[in-house]
Protein backbone atom coordinates (compact mmCIF):
# COMPACT_ATOMS: atom_id res chain seq x y z
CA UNK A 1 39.71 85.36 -108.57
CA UNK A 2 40.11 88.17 -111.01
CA UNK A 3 44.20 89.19 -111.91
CA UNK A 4 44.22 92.96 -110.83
CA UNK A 5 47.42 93.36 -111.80
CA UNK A 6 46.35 92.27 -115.67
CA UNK A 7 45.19 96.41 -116.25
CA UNK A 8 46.77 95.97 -119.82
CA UNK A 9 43.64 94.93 -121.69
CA UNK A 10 44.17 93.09 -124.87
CA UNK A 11 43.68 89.56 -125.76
CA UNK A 12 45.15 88.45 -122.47
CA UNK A 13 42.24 90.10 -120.00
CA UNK A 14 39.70 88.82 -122.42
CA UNK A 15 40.74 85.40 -122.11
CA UNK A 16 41.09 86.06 -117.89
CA UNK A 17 37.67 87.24 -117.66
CA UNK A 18 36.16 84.26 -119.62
CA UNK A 19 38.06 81.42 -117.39
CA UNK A 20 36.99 83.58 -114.77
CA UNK A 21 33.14 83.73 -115.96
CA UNK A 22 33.51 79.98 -116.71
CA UNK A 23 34.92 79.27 -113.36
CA UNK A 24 31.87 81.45 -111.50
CA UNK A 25 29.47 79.54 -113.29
CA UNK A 26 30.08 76.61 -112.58
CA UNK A 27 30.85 77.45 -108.89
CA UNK A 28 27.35 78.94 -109.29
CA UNK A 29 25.45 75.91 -110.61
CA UNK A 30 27.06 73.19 -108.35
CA UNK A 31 26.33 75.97 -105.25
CA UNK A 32 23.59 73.96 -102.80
CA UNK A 33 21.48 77.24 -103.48
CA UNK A 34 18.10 77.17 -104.57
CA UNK A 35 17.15 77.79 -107.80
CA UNK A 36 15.71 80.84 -107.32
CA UNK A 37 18.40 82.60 -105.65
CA UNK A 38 21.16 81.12 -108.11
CA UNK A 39 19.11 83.09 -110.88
CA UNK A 40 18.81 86.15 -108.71
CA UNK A 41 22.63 86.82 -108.27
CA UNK A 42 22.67 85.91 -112.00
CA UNK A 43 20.56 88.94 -112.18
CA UNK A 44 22.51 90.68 -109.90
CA UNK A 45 25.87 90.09 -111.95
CA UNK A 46 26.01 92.92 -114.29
CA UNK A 47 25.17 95.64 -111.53
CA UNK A 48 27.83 94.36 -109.09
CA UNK A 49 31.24 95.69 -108.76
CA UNK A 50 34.33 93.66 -109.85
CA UNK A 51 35.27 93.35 -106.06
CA UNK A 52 31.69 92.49 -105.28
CA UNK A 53 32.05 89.46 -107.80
CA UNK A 54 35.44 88.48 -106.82
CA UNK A 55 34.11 88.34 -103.16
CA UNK A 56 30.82 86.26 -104.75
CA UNK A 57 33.35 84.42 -106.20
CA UNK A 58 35.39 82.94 -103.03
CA UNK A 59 32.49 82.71 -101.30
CA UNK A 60 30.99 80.09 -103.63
CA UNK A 61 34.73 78.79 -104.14
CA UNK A 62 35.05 77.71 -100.21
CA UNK A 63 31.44 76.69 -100.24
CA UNK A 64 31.97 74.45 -102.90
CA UNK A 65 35.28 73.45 -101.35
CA UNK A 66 33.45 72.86 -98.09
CA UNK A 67 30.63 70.70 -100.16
CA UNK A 68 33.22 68.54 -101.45
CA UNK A 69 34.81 67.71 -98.39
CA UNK A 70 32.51 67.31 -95.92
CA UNK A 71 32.09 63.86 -95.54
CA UNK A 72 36.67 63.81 -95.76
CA UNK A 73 36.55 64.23 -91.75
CA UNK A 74 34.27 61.01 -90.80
CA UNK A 75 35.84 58.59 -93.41
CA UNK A 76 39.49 59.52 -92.30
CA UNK A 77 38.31 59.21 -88.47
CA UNK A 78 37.12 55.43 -89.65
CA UNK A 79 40.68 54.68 -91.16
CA UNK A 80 42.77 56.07 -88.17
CA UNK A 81 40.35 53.81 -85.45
CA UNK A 82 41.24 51.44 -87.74
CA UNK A 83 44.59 51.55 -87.63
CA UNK A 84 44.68 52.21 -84.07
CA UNK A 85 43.12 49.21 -83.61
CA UNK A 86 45.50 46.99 -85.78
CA UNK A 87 48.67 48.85 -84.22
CA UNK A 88 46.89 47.87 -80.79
CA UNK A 89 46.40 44.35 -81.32
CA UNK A 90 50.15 43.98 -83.49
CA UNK A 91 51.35 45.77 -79.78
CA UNK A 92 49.87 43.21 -77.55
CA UNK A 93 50.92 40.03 -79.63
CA UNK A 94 54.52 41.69 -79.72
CA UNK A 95 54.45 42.36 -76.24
CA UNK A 96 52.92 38.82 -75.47
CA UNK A 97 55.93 37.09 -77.16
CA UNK A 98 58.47 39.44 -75.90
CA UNK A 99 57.21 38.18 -73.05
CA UNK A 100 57.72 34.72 -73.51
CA UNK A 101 61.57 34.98 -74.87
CA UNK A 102 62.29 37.63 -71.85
CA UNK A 103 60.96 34.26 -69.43
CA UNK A 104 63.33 32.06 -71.21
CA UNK A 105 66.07 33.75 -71.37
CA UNK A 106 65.53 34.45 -67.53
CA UNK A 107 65.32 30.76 -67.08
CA UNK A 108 68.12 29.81 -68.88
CA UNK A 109 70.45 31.69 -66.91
CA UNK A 110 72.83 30.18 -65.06
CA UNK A 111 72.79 31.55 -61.67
């Protein structure tokens, strides 16, 4: 996102906007957009406003984020069942020779 508070100019906002440009590009060409329409808000660019781009700009930003991700949900659902199911089975062996010493013990007493 664009530094609103950097109004000084200079070196400093030049070297802002260009991460920034950088940053929107590549947002731009990993986007899932067609082809056309990435080179249509290329178009677009210069008669947008700078809020107008820094909205473009998190838009593409959670898209990509959401891109990335998307596939984080299933593959962490397959490690937790997985775990369940090895916390299950450690539970029932446990339990199964808890069990056993609780019996002893039970028949070892005296009276």
């Amino acid at each position: 996102m664009l530094n609103s508070g950097n109004s000084g100019g200079g070196p400093e906002l030049k070297k802002e906007l260009e991460l920034f440009g950088r940053k929107l590009a590549v947002l731009l060409h990993d986007s899932n957009l067609p082809d056309e329409v990435k080179e249509a808000i290329i178009d677009l660019l210069p008669d947008l406003s700078l809020e107008q781009i820094d909205r473009l700009f998190l838009i593409l930003e959670t898209a990509y984020e959401n891109q990335e991700t998307k596939g984080i949900d299933q593959k962490y659902r397959k490690i937790i069942k997985y775990i369940a199911k090895e916390f299950s089975h450690d539970e029932e062996v446990l339990s199964a020779k808890f069990k056993k010493e609780l019996e002893k013990l039970e028949k070892a007493r005296p009276f």
